[in-house]
C-alpha atoms as a PDB file:
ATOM      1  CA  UNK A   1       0.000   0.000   0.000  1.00  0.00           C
ATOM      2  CA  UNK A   2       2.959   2.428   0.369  1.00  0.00           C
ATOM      3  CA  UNK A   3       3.732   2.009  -2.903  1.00  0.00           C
ATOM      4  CA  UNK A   4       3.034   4.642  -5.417  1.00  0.00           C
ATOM      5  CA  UNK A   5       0.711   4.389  -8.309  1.00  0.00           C
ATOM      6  CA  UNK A   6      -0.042   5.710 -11.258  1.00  0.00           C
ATOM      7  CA  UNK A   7      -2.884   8.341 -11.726  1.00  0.00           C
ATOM      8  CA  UNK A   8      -4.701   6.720 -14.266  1.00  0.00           C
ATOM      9  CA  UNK A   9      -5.125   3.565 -12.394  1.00  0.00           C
ATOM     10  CA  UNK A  10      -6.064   5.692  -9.044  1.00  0.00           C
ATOM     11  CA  UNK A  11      -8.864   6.898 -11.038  1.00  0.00           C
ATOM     12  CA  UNK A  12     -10.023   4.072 -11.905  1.00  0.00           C
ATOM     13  CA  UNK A  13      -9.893   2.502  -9.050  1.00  0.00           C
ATOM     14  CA  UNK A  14     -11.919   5.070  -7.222  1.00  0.00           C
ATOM     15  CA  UNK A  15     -14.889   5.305  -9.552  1.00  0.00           C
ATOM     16  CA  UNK A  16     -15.356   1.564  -8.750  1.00  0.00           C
ATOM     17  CA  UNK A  17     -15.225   2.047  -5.371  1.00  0.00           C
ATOM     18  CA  UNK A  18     -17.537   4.991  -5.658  1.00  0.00           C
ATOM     19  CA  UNK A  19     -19.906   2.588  -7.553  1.00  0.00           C
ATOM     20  CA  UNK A  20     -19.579   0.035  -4.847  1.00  0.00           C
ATOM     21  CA  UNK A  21     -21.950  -0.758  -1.461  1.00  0.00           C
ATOM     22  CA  UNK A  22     -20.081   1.510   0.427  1.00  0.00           C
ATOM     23  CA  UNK A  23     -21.435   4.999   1.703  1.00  0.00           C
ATOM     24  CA  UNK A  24     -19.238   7.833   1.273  1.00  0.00           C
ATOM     25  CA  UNK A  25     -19.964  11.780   1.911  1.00  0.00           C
ATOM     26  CA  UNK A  26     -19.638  13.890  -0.998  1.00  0.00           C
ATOM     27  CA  UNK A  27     -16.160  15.697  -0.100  1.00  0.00           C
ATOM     28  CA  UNK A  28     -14.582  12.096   0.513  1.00  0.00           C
ATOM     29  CA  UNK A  29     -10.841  12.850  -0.536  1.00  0.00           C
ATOM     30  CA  UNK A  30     -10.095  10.214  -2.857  1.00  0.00           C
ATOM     31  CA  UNK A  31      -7.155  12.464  -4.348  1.00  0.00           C
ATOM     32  CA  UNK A  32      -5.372  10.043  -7.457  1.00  0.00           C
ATOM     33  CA  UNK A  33      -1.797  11.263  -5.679  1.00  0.00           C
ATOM     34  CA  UNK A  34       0.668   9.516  -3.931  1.00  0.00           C
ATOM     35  CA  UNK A  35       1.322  11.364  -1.090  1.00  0.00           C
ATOM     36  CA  UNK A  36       1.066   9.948   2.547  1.00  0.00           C
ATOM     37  CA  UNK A  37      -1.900  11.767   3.053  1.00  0.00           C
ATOM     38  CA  UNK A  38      -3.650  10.109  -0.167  1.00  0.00           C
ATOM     39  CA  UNK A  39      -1.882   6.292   0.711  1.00  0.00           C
ATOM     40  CA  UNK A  40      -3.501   6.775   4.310  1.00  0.00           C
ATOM     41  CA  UNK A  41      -6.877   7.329   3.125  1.00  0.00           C
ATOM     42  CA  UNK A  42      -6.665   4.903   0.213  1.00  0.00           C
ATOM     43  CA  UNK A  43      -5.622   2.290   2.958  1.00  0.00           C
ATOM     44  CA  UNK A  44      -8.162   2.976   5.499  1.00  0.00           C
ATOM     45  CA  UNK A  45     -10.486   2.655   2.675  1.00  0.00           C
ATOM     46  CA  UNK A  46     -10.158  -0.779   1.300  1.00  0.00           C
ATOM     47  CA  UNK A  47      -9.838  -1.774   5.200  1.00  0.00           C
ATOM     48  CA  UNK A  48     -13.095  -0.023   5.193  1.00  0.00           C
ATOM     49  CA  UNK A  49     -14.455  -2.783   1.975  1.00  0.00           C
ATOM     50  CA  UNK A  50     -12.658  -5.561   3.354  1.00  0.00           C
ATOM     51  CA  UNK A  51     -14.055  -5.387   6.680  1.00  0.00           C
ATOM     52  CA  UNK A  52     -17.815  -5.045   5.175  1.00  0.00           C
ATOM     53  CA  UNK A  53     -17.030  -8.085   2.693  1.00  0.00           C
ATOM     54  CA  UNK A  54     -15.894  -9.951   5.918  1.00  0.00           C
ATOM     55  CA  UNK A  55     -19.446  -8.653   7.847  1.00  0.00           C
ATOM     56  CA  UNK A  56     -21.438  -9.569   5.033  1.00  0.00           C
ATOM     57  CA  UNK A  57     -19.927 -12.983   4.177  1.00  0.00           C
ATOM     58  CA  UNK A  58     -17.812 -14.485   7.383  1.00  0.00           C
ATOM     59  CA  UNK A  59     -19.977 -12.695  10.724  1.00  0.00           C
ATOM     60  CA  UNK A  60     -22.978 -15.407   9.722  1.00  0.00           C
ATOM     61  CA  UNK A  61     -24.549 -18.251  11.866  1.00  0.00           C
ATOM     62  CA  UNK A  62     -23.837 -20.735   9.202  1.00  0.00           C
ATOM     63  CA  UNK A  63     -21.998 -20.642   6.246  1.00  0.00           C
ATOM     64  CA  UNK A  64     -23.965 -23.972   4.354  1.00  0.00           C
ATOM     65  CA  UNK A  65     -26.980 -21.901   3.837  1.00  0.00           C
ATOM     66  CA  UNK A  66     -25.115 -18.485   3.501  1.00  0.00           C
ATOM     67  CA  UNK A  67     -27.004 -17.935  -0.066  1.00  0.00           C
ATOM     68  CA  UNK A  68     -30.208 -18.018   0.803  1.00  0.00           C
ATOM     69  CA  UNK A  69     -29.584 -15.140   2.932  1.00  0.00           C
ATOM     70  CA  UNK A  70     -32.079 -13.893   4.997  1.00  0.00           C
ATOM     71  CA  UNK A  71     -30.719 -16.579   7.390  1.00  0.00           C
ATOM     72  CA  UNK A  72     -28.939 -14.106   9.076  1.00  0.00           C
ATOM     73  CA  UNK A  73     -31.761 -12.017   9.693  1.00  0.00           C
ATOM     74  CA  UNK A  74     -34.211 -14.417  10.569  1.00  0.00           C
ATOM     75  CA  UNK A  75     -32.391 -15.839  13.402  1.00  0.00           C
ATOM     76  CA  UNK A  76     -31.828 -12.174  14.768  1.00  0.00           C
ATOM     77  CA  UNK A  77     -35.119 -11.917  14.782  1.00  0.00           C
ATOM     78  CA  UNK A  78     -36.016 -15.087  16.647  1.00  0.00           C
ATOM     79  CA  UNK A  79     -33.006 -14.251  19.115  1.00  0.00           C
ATOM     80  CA  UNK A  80     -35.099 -11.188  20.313  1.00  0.00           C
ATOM     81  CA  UNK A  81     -38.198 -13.237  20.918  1.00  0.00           C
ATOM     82  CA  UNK A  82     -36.581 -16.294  22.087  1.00  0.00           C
ATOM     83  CA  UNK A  83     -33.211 -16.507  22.312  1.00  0.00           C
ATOM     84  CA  UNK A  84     -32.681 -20.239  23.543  1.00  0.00           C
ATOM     85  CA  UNK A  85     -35.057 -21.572  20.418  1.00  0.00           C
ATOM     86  CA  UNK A  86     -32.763 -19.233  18.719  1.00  0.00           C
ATOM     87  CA  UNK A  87     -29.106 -21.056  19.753  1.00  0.00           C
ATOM     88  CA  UNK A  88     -30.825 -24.106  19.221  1.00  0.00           C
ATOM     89  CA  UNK A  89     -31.097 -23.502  15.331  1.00  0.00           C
ATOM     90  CA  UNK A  90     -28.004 -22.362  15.007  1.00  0.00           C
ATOM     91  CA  UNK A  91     -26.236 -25.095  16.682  1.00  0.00           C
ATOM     92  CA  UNK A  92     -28.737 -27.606  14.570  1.00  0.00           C
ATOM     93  CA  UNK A  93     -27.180 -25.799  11.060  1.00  0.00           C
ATOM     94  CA  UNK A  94     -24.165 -26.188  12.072  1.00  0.00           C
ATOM     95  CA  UNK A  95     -24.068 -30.026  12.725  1.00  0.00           C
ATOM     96  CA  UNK A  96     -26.442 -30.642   9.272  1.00  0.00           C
ATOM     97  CA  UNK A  97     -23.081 -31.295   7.420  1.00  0.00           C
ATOM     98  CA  UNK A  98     -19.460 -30.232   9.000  1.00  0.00           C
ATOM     99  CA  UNK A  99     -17.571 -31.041   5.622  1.00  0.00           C
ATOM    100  CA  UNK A 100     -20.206 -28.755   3.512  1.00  0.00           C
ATOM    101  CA  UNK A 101     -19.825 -25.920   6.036  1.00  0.00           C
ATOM    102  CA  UNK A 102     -16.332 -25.376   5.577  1.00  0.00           C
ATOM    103  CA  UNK A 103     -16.218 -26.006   2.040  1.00  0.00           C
ATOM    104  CA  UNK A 104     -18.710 -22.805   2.259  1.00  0.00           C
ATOM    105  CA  UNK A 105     -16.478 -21.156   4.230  1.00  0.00           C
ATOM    106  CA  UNK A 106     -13.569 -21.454   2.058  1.00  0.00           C
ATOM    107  CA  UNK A 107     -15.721 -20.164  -0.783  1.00  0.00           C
ATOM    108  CA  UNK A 108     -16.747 -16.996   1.365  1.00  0.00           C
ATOM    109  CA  UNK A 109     -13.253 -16.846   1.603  1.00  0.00           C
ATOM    110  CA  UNK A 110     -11.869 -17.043  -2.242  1.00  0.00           C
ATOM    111  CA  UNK A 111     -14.633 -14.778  -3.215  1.00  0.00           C
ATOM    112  CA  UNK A 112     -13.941 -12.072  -0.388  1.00  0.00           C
ATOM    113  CA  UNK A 113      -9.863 -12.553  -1.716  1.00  0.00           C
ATOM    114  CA  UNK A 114     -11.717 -12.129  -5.396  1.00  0.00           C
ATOM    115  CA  UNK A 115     -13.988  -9.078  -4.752  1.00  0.00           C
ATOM    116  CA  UNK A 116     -11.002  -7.901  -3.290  1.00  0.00           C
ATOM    117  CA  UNK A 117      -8.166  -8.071  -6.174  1.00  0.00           C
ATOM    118  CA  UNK A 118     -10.747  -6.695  -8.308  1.00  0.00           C
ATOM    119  CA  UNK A 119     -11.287  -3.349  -6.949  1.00  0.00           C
ATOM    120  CA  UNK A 120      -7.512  -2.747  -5.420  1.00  0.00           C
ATOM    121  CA  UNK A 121      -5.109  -5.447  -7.466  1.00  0.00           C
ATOM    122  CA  UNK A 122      -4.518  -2.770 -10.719  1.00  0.00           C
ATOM    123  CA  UNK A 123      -2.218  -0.949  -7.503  1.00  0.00           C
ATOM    124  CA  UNK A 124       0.326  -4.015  -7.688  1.00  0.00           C
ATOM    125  CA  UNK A 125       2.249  -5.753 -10.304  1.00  0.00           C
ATOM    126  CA  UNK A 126       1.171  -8.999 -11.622  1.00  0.00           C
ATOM    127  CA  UNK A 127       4.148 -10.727  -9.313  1.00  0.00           C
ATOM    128  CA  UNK A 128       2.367  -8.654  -6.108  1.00  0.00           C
ATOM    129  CA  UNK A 129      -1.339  -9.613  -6.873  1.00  0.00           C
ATOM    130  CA  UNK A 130      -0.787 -12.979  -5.466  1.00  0.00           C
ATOM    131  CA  UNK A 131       0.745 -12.241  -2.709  1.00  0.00           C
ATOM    132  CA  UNK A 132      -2.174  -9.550  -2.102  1.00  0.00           C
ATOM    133  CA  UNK A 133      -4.647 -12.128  -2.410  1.00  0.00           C
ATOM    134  CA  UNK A 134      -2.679 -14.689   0.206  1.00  0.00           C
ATOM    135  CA  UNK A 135      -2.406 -11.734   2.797  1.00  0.00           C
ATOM    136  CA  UNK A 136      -6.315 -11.191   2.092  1.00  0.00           C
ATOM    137  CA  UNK A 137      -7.090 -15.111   2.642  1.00  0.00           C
ATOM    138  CA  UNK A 138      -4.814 -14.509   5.483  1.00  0.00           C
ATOM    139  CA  UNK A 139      -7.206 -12.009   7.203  1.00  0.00           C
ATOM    140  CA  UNK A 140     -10.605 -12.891   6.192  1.00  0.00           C
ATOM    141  CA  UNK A 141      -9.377 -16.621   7.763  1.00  0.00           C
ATOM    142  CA  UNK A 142      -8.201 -14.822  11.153  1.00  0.00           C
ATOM    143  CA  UNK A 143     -11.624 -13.177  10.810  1.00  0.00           C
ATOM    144  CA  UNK A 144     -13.647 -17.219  10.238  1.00  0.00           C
ATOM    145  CA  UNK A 145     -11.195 -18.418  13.156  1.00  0.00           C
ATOM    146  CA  UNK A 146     -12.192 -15.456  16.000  1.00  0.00           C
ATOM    147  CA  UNK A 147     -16.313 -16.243  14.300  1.00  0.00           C
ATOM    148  CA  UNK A 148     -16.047 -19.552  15.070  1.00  0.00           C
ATOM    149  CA  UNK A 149     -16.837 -19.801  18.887  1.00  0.00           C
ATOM    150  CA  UNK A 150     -19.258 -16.844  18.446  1.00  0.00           C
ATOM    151  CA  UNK A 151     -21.151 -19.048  16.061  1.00  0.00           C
ATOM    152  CA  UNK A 152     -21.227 -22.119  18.500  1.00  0.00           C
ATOM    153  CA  UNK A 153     -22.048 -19.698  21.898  1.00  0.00           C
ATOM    154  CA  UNK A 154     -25.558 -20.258  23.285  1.00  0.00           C
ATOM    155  CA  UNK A 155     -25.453 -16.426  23.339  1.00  0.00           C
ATOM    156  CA  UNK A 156     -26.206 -14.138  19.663  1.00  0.00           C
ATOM    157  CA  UNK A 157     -23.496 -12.297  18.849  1.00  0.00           C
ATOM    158  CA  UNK A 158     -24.712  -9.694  16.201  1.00  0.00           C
ATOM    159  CA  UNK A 159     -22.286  -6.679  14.183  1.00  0.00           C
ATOM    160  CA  UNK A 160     -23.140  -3.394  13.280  1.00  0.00           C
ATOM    161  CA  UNK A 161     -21.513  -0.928  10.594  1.00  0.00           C
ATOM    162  CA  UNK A 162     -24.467   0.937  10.807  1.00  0.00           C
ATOM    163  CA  UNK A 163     -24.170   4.345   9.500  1.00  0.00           C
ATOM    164  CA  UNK A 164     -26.260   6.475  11.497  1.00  0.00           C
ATOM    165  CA  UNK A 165     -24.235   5.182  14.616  1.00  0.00           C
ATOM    166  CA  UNK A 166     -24.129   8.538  16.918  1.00  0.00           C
ATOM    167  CA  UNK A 167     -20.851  10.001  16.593  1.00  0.00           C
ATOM    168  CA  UNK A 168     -21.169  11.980  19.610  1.00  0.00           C
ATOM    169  CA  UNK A 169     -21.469   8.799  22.237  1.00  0.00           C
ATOM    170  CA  UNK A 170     -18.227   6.994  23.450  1.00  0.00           C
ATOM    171  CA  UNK A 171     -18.634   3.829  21.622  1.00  0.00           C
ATOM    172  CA  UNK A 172     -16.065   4.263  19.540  1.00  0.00           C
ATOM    173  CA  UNK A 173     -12.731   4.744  18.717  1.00  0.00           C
ATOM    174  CA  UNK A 174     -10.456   6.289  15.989  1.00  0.00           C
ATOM    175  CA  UNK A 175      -9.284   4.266  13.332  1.00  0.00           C
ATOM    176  CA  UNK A 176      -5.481   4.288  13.954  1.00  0.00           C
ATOM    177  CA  UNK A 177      -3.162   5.474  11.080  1.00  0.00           C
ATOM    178  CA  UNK A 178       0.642   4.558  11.201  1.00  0.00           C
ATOM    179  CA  UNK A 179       2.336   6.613  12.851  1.00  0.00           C
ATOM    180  CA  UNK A 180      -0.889   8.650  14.457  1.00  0.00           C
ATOM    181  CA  UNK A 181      -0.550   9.860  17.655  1.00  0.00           C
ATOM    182  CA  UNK A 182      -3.275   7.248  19.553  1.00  0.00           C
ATOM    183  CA  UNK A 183      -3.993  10.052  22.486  1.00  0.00           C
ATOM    184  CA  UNK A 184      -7.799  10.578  22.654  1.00  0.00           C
ATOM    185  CA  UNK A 185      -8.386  14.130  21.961  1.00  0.00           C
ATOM    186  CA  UNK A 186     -11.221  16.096  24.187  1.00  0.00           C
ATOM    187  CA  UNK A 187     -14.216  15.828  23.471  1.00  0.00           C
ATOM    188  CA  UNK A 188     -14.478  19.173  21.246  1.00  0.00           C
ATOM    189  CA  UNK A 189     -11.326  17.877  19.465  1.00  0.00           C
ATOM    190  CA  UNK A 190     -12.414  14.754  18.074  1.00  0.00           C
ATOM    191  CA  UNK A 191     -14.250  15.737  15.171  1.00  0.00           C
ATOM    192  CA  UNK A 192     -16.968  14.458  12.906  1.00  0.00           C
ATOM    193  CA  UNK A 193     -17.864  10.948  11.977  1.00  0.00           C
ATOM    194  CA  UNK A 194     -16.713  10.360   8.804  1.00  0.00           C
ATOM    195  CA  UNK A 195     -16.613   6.351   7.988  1.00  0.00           C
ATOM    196  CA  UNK A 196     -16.860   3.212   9.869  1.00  0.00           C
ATOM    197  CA  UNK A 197     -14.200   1.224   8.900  1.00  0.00           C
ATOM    198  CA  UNK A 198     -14.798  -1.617  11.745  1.00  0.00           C
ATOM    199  CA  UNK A 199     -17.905  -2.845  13.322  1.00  0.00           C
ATOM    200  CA  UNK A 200     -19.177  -3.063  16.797  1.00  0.00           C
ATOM    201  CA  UNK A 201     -19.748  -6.277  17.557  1.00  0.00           C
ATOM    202  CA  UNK A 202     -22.957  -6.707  20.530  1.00  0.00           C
ATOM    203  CA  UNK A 203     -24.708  -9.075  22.268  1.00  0.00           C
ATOM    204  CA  UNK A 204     -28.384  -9.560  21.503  1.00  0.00           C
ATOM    205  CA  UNK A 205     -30.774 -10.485  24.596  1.00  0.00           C
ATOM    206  CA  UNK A 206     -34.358 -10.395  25.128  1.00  0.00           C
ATOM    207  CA  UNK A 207     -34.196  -7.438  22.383  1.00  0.00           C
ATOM    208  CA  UNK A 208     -31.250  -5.919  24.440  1.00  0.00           C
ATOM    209  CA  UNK A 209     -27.959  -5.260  21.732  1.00  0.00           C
ATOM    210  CA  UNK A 210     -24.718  -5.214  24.497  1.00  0.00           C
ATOM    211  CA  UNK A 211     -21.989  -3.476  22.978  1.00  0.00           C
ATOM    212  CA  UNK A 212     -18.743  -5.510  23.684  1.00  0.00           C
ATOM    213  CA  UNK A 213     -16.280  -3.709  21.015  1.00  0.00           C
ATOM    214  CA  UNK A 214     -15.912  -0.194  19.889  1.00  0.00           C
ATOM    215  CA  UNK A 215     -17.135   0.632  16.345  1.00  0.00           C
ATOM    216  CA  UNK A 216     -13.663   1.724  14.902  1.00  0.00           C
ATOM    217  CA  UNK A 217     -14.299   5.042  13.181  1.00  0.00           C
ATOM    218  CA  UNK A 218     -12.310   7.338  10.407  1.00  0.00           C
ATOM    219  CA  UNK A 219     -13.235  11.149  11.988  1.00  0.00           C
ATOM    220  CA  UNK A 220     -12.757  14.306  10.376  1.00  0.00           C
ATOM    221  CA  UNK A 221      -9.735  15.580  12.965  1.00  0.00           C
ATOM    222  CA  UNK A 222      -7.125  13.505  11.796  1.00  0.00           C
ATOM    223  CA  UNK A 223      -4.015  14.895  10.547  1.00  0.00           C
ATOM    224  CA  UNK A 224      -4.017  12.778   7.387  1.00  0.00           C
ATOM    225  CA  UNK A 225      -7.394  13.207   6.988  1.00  0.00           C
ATOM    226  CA  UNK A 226      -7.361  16.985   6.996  1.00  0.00           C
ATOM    227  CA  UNK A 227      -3.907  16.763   4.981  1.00  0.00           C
ATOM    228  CA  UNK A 228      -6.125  14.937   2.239  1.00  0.00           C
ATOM    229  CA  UNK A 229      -8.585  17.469   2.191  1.00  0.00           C
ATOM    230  CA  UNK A 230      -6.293  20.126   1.566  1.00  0.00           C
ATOM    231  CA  UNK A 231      -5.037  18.474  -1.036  1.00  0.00           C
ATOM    232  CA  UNK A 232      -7.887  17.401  -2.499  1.00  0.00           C
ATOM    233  CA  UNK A 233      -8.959  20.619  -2.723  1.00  0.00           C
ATOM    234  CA  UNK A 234      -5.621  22.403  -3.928  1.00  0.00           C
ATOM    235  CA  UNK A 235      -6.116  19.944  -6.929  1.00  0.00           C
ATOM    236  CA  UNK A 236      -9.536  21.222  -7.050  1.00  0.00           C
ATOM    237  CA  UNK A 237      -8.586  24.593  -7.466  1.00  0.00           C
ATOM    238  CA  UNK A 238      -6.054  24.089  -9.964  1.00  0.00           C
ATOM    239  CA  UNK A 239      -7.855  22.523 -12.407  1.00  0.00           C
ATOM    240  CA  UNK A 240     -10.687  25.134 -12.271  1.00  0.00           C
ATOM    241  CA  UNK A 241      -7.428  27.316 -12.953  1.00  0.00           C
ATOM    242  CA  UNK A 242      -6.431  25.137 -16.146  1.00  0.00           C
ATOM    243  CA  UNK A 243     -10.462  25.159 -17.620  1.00  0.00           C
ATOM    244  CA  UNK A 244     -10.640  28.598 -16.630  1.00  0.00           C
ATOM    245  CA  UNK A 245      -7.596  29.855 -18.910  1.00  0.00           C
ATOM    246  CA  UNK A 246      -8.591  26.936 -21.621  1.00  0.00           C
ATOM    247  CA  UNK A 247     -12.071  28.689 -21.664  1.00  0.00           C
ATOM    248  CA  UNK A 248     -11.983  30.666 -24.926  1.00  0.00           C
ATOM    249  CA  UNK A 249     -12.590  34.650 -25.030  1.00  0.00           C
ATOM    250  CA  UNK A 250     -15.851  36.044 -25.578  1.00  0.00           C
ATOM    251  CA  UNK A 251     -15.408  38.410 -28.631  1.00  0.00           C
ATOM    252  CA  UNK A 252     -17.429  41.313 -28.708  1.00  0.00           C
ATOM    253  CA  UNK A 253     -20.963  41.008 -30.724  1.00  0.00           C
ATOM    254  CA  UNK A 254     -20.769  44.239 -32.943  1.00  0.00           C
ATOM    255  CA  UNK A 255     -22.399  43.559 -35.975  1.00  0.00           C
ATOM    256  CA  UNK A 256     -20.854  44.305 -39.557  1.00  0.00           C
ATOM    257  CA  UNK A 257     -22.889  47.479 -39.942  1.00  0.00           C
ATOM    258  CA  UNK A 258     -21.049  49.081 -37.187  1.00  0.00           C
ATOM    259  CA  UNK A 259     -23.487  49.139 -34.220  1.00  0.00           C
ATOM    260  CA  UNK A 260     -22.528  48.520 -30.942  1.00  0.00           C
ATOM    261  CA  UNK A 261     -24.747  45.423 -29.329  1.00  0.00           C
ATOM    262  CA  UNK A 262     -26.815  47.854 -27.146  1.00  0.00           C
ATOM    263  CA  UNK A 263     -27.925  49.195 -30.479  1.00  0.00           C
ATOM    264  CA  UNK A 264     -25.590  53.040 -30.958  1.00  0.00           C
ATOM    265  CA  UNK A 265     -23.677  53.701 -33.690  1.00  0.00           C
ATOM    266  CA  UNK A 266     -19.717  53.307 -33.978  1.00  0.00           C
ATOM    267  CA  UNK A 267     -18.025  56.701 -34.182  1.00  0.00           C
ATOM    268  CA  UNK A 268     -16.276  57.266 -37.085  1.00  0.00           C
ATOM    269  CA  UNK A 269     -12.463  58.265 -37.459  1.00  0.00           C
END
């Protein structure tokens, strides 16, 4: 990721990602430059997919009927009403067919590496994409492994990258860029939410959702953050600079018999 890019393939990149699931605001800096700044935000941003593919795919109460997918949703909904009948179907999906389930789960996986290399492998060389992909598998199978008792618990463990969370409460914390000094800033300090790049994960009884993780947030006071505004907006300026002076000159709209456009006559030397 620290590698730079070209800005034709930055470009690229981020209209897919702007055509993607993900929410962003409308002054989102994705700047097609490789300074820190833009490498920061570029890497908290495929986090930001990658953790969403892993929600969508890996955070579900069985993986042998993961495409018929209200699954997940059903048994949420039966947790709140009755959570024991609720741990009861889980725990009967997951002994249907142990083989089946984690041949599912190493399809989740390929297709998470997949979805993956297709919106960020055009930033590495052919040689790199491979190893891009392993370090993706890598994750996402960390990701299956920490899942795993959470799927067998008699408790429901639900995730949220829900993004109306309230950025003004305490459940949360800042997503941590290399190098970032970690100090929590007062309260005043902190800034706005901006993007969710982790979720919360809570625990759901009798219709009661537990927080037990902060959701790990991107906020508008961070130094590289406000660095990539800047120069988002510097690049902004310049090239309404460049269209401005490209813009040809209005000439003036005399006509041939010598009257001005408001209609007088030319004076005569």
């Amino acid at each position: 990721m620290e590698q730079d890019v070209p800005e034709n393939i930055l470009k690229t990149i981020w209209e897919k990602l702007r055509k993607g699931d993900i929410i962003l605001p409308p002054n989102f800096p994705l700047i097609p430059s490789n300074s820190s700044a833009a490498k920061a935000i570029r890497f908290a941003l495929i986090l930001a997919v990658l953790f969403r593919e892993i929600n969508q795919r890996i955070f579900q109460p069985s993986y042998f009927l993961s495409e018929t997918n209200n699954l997940r949703e059903t048994l949420e909904h039966l947790a709140v009403s009755n959570g024991e009948k609720e741990a009861f179907c889980r725990r009967v999906l997951l002994s249907i067919d142990s083989d089946a389930e984690h041949n599912a789960l190493e399809s989740e996986i390929g297709a998470i590496a997949q979805k993956m290399l297709s919106y960020a492998g055009r930033i590495f060389s052919e040689s790199q994409q491979e190893l891009f992909c392993t370090k993706i598998r890598q994750i996402v199978q960390t990701a299956a492994e920490a899942w795993l008792p959470i799927q067998r618990s008699r408790r429901k463990f639900e995730t949220d990258f829900d993004e109306s969370f309230d950025p003004d409460d305490s459940e949360w914390d800042r997503f941590p860029f290399a190098g970032e000094n970690t100090t929590p800033a007062a309260q005043d300090l902190q800034g706005l939410y901006i993007l969710n790049i982790f979720p919360c994960i809570s625990s759901l009884e009798d219709d009661d959702y537990d927080p037990l993780t902060k959701i790990i947030q991107l906020r508008s006071s961070q130094a590289l953050y406000l660095a990539a505004q800047g120069e988002a907006a510097q690049i902004a300026s310049c090239v309404s600079a460049r269209r401005s002076s490209n813009r040809p000159r209005r000439q003036s709209t005399a006509g041939s018999n010598g009257n001005h456009f408001l209609g007088g006559s030319s004076a005569k030397v």
